[in-house]
N, C-alpha and C. Protein backbone atom coordinates (compact mmCIF):
# COMPACT_ATOMS: atom_id res chain seq x y z
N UNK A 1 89.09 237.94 109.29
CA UNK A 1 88.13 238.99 108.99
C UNK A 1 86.73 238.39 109.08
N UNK A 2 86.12 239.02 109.60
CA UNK A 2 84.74 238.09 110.02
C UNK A 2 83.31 238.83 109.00
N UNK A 3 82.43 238.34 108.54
CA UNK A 3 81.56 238.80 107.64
C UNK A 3 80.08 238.83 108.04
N UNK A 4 79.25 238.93 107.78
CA UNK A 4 77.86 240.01 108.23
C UNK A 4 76.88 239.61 107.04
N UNK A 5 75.77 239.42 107.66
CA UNK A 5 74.57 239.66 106.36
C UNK A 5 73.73 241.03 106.82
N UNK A 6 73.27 241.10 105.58
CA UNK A 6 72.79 242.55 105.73
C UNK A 6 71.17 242.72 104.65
N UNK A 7 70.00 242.82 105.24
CA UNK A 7 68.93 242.26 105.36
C UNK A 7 67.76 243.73 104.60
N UNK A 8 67.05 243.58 104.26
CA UNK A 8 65.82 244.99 103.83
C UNK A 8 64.95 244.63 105.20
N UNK A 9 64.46 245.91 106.20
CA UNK A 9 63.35 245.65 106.83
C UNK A 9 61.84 245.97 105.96
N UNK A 10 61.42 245.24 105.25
CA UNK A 10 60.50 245.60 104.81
C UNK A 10 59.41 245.92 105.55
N UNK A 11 58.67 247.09 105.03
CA UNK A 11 57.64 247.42 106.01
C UNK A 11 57.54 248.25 107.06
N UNK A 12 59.16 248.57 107.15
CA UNK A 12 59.55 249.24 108.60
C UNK A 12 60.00 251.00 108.10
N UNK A 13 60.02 251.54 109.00
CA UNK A 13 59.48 252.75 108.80
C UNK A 13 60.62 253.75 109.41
N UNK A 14 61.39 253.28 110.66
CA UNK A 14 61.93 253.52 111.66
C UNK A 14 62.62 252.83 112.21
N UNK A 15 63.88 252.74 113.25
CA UNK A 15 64.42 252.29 113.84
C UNK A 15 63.39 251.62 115.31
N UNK A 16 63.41 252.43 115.90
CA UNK A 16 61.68 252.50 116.61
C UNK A 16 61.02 251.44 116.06
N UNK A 17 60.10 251.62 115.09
CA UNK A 17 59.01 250.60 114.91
C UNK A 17 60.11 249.31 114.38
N UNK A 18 61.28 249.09 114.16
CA UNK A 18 61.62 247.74 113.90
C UNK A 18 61.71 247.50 115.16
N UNK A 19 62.08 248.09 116.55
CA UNK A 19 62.07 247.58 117.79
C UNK A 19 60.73 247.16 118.08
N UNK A 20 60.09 247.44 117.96
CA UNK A 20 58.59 247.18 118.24
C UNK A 20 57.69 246.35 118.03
N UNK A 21 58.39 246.29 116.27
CA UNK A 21 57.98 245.35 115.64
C UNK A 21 58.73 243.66 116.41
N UNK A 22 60.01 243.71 116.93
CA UNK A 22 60.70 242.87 116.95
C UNK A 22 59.91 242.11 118.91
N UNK A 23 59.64 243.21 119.20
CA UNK A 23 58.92 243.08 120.86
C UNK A 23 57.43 242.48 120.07
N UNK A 24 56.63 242.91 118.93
CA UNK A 24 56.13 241.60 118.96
C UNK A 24 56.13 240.42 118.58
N UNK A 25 56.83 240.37 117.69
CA UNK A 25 57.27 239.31 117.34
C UNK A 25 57.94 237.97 118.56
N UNK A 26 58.79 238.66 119.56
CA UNK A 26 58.80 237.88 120.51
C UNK A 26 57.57 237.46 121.09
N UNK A 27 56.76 238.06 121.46
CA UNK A 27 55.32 238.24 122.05
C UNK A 27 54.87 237.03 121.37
N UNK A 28 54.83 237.19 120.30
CA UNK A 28 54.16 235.81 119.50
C UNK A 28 54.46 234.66 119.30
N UNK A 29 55.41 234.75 119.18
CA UNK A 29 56.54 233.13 119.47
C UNK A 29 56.52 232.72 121.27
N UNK A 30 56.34 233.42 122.13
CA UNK A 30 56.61 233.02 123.81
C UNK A 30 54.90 232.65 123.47
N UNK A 31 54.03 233.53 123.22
CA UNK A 31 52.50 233.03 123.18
C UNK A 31 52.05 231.73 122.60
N UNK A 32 53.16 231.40 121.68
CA UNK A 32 52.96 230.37 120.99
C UNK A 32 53.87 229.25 121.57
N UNK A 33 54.04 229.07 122.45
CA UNK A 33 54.71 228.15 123.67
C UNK A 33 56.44 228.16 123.28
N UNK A 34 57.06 228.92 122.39
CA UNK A 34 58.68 228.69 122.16
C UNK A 34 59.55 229.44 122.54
N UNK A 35 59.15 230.33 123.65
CA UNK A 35 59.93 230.88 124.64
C UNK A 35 60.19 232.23 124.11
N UNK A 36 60.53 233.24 124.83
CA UNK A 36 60.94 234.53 124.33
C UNK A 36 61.98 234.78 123.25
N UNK A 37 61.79 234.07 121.90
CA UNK A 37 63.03 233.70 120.83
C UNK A 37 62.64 234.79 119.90
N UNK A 38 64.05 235.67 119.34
CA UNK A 38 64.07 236.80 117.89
C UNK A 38 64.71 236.29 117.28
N UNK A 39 63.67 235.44 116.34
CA UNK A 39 64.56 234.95 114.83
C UNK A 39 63.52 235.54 113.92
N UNK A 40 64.88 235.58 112.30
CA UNK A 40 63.86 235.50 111.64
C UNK A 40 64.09 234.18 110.28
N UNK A 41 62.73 233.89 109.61
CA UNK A 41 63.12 233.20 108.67
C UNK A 41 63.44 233.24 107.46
N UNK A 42 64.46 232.55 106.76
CA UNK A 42 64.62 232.72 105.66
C UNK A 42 64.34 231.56 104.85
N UNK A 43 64.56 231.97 103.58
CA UNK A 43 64.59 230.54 102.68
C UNK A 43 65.47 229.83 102.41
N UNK A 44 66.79 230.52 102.61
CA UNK A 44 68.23 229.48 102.43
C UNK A 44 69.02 230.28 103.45
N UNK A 45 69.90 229.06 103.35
CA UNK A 45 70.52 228.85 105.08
C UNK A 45 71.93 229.22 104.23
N UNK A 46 72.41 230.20 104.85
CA UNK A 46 73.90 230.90 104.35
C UNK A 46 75.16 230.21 104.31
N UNK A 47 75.38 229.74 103.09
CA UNK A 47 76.73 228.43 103.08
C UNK A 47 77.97 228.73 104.38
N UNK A 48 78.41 230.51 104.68
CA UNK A 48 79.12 230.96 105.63
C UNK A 48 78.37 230.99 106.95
N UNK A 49 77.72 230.12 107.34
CA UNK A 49 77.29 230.21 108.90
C UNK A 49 78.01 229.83 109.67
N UNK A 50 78.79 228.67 109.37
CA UNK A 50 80.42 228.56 110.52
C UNK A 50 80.95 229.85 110.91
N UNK A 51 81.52 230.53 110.03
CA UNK A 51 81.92 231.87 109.61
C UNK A 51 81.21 233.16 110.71
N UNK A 52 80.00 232.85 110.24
CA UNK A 52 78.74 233.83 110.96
C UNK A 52 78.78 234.20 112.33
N UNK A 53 78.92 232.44 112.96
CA UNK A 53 78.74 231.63 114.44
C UNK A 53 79.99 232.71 114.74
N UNK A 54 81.38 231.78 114.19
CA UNK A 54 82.42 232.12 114.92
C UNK A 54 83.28 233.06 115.12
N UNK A 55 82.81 234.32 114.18
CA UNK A 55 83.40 235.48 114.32
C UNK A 55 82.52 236.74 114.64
N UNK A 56 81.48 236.60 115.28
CA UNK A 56 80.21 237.54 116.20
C UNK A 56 79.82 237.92 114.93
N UNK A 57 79.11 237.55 114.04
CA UNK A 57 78.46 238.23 112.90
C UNK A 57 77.57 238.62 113.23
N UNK A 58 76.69 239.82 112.40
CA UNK A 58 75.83 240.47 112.70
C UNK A 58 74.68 240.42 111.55
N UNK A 59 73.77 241.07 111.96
CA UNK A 59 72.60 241.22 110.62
C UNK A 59 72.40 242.47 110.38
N UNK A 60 72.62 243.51 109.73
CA UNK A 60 72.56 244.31 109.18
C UNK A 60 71.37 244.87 109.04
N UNK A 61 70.34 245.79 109.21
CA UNK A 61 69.13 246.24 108.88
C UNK A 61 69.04 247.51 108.03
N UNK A 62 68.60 247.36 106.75
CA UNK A 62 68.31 248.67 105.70
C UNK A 62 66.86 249.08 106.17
N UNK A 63 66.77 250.06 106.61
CA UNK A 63 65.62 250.99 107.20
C UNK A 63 65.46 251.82 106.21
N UNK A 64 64.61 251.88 105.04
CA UNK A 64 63.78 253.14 104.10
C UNK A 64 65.54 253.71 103.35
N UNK A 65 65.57 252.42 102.91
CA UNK A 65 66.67 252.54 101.89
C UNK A 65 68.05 253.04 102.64
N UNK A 66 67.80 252.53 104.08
CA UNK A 66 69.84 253.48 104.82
C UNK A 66 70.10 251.96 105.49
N UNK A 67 71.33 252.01 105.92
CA UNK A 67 71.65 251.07 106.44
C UNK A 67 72.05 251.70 108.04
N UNK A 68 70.82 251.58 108.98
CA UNK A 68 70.96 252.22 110.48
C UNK A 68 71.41 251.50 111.40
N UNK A 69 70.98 249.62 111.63
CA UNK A 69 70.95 249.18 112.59
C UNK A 69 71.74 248.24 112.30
N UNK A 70 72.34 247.41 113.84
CA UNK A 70 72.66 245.88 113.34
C UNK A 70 72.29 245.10 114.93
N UNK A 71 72.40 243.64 114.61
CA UNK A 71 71.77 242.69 115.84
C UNK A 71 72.60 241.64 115.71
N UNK A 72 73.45 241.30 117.05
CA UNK A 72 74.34 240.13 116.66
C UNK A 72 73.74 238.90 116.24
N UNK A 73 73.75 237.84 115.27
CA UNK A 73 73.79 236.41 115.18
C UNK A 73 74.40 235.77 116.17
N UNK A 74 72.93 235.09 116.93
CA UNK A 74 73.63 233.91 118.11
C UNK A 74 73.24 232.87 117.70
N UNK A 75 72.30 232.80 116.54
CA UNK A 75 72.70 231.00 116.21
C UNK A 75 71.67 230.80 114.83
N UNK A 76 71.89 229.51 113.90
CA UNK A 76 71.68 229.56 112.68
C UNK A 76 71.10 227.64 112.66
N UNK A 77 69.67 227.61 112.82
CA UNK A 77 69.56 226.16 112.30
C UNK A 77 68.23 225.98 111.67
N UNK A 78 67.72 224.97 111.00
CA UNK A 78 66.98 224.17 110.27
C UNK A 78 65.59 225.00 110.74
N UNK A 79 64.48 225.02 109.83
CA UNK A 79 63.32 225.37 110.80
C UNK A 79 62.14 225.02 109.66
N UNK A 80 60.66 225.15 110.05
CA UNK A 80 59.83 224.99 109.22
C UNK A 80 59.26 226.18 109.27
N UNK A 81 58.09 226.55 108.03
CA UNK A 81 57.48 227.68 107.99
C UNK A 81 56.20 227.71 108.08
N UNK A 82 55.69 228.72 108.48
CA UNK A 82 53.88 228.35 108.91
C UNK A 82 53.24 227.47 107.96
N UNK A 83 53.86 227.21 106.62
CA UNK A 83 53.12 226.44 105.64
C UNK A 83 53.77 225.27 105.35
N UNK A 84 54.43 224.64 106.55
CA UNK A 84 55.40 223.67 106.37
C UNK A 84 56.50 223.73 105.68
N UNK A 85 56.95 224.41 105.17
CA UNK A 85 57.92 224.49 103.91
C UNK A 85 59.67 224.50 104.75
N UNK A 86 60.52 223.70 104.43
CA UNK A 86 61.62 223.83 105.21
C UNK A 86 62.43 225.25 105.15
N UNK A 87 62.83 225.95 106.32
CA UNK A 87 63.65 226.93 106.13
C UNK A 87 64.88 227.05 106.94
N UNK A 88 65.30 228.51 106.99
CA UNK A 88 66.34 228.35 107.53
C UNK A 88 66.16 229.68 108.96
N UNK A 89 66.60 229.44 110.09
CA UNK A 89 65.95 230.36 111.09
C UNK A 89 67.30 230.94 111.85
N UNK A 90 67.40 232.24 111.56
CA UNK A 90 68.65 233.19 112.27
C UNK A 90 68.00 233.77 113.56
N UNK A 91 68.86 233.19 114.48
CA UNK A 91 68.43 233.67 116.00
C UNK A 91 69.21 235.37 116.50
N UNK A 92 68.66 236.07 116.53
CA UNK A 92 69.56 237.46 116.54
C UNK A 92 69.13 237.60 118.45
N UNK A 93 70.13 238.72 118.43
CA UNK A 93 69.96 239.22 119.93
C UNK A 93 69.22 240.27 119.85
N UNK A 94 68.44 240.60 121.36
CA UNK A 94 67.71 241.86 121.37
C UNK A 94 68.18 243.31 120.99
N UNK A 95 69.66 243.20 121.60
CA UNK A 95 70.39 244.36 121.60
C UNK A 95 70.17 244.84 119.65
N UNK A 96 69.57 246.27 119.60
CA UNK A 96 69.83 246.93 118.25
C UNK A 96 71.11 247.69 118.52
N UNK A 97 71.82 247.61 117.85
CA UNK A 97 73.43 248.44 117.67
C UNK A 97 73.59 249.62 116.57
N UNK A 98 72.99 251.14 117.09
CA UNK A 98 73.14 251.85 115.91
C UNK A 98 74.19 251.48 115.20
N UNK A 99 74.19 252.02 114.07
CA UNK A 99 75.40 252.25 113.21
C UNK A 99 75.41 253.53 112.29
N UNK A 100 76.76 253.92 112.23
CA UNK A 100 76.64 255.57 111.13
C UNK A 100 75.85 254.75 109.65
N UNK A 101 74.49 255.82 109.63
CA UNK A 101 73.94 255.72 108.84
C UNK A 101 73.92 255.75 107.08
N UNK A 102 74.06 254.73 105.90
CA UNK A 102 74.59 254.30 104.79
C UNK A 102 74.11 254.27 104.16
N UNK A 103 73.63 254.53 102.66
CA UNK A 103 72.87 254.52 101.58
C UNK A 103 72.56 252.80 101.38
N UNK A 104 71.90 252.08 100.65
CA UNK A 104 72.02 250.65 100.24
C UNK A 104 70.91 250.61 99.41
N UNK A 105 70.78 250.16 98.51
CA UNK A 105 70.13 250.10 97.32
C UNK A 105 69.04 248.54 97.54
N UNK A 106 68.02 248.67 96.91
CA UNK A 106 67.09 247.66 97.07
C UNK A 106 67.48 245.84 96.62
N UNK A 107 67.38 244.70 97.72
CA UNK A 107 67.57 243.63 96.92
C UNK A 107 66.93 242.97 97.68
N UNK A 108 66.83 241.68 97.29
CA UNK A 108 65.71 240.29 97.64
C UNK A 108 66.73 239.65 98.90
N UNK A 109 65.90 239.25 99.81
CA UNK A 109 66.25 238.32 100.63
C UNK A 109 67.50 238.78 101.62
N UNK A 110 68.37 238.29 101.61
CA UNK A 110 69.77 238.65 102.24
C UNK A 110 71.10 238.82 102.01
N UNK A 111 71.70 239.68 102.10
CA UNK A 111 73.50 239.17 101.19
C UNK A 111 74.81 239.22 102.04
N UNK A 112 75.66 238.83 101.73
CA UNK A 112 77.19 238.59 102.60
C UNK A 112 77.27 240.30 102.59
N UNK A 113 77.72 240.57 103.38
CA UNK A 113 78.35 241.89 103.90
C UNK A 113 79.97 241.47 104.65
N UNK A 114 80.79 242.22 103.98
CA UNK A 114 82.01 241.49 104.34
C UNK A 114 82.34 242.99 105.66
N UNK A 115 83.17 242.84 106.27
CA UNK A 115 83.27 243.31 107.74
C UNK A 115 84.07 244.87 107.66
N UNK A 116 85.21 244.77 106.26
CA UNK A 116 85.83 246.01 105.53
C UNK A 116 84.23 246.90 105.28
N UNK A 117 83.30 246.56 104.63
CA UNK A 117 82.72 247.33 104.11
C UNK A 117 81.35 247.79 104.97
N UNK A 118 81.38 247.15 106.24
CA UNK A 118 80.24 247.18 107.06
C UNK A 118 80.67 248.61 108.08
N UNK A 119 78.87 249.25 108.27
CA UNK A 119 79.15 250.68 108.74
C UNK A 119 79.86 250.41 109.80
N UNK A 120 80.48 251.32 110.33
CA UNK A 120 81.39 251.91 111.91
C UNK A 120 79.68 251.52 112.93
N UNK A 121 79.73 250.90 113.86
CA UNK A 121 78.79 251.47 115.18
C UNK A 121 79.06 252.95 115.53
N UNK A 122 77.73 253.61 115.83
CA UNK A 122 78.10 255.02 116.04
C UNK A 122 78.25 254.86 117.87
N UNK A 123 78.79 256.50 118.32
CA UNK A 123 79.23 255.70 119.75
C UNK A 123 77.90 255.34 120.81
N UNK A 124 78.13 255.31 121.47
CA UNK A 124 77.29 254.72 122.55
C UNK A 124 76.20 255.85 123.32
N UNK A 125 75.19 255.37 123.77
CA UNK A 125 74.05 257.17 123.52
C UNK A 125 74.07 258.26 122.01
N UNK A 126 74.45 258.06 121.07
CA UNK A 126 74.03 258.56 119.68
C UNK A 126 73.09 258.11 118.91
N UNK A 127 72.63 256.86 119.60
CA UNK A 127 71.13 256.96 119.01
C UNK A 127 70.21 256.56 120.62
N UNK A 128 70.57 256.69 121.05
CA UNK A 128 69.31 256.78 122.15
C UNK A 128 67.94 257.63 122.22
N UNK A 129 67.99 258.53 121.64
CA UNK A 129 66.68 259.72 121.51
C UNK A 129 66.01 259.06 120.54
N UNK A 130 64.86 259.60 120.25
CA UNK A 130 63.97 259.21 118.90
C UNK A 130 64.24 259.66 118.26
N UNK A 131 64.36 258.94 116.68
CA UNK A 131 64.66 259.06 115.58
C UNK A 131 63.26 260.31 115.13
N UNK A 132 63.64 261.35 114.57
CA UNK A 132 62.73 261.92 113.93
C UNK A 132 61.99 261.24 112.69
N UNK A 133 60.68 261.71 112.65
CA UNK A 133 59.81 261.56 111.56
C UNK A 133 60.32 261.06 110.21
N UNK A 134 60.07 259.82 109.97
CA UNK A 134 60.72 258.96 108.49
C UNK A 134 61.39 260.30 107.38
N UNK A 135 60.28 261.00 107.17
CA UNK A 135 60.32 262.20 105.28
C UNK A 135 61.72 263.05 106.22
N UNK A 136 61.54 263.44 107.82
CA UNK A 136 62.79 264.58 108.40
C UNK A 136 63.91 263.92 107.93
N UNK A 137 63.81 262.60 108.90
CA UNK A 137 64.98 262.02 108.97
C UNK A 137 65.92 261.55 107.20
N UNK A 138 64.75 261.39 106.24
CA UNK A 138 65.64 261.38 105.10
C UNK A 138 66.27 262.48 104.46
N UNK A 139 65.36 263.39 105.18
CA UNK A 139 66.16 265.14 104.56
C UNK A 139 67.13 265.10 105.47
N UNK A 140 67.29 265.15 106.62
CA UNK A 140 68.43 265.32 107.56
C UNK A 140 69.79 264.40 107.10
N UNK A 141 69.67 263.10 106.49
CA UNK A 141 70.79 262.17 106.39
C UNK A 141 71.13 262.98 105.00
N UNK A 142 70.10 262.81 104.02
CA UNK A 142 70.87 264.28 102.98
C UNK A 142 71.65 264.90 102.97
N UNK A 143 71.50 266.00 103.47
CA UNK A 143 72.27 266.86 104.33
C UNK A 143 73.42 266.52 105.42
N UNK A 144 73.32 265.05 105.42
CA UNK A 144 74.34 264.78 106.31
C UNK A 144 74.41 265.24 108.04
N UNK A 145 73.31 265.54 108.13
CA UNK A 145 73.01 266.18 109.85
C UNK A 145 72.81 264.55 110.71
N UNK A 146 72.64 263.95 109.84
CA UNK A 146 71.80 262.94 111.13
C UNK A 146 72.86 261.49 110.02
């Protein structure tokens, strides 16, 4: 059974603007001579990263309190932080992978998501259109439409 972390986008608004956000973020790291790389950093390096590596784990994204997206983990090592401070740096893939959309409640940093309890991917073109307007889209998942 393979297991998953599952992450808060803070700041993010949309499915959309985390793509966007994530296109610059590449932008800034290739500008900054380290090649077109999407990681992000953390402060501790997940005791299950063998685990992570070897069974396609994913990262989970809570978008305005739902759990919408996920991005496979392609690799997990050592890194520093703009203020020197040692961390830990998760290399994700570009690909965003909707998923049927999940309630998740607010927490710090990152947590194990075991693979039983991680959303279904919704099918393939079901999220391709734009996500409506943040306030729609939380009335619509309400309601269970979206």
């Amino acid at each position: 059974m393979s297991v998953h972390l599952i992450k808060l986008a803070v700041g993010i608004e949309s499915v959309d603007h985390l793509r966007e956000r994530q296109k610059q973020r590449i932008a800034e790291r290739k500008a900054a001579g380290d090649g077109p790389v999407l990681r992000i950093l953390t402060r501790n390096t997940p005791r299950r990263a063998e685990e992570l590596l070897e069974e396609d784990g994913s990262l989970y994204w809570v978008v305005k309190g739902q759990i919408l997206v996920r991005q496979k983990i392609k690799k997990i090592e050592p890194a520093t932080g703009h203020d020197g401070t040692p961390r830990c740096a998760i290399h994700l893939d570009r690909k965003l992978v909707r998923v049927r959309p999940r309630r998740s409640r607010p927490f710090q940093g990152w947590r194990y998501l075991e693979a039983d309890n991680a959303p279904p991917d919704l099918p393939s073109g079901a999220g391709a259109q734009k996500e409506p307007p943040p306030g729609m889209a939380e009335e619509l998942r309400e309601l269970g439409l979206i």
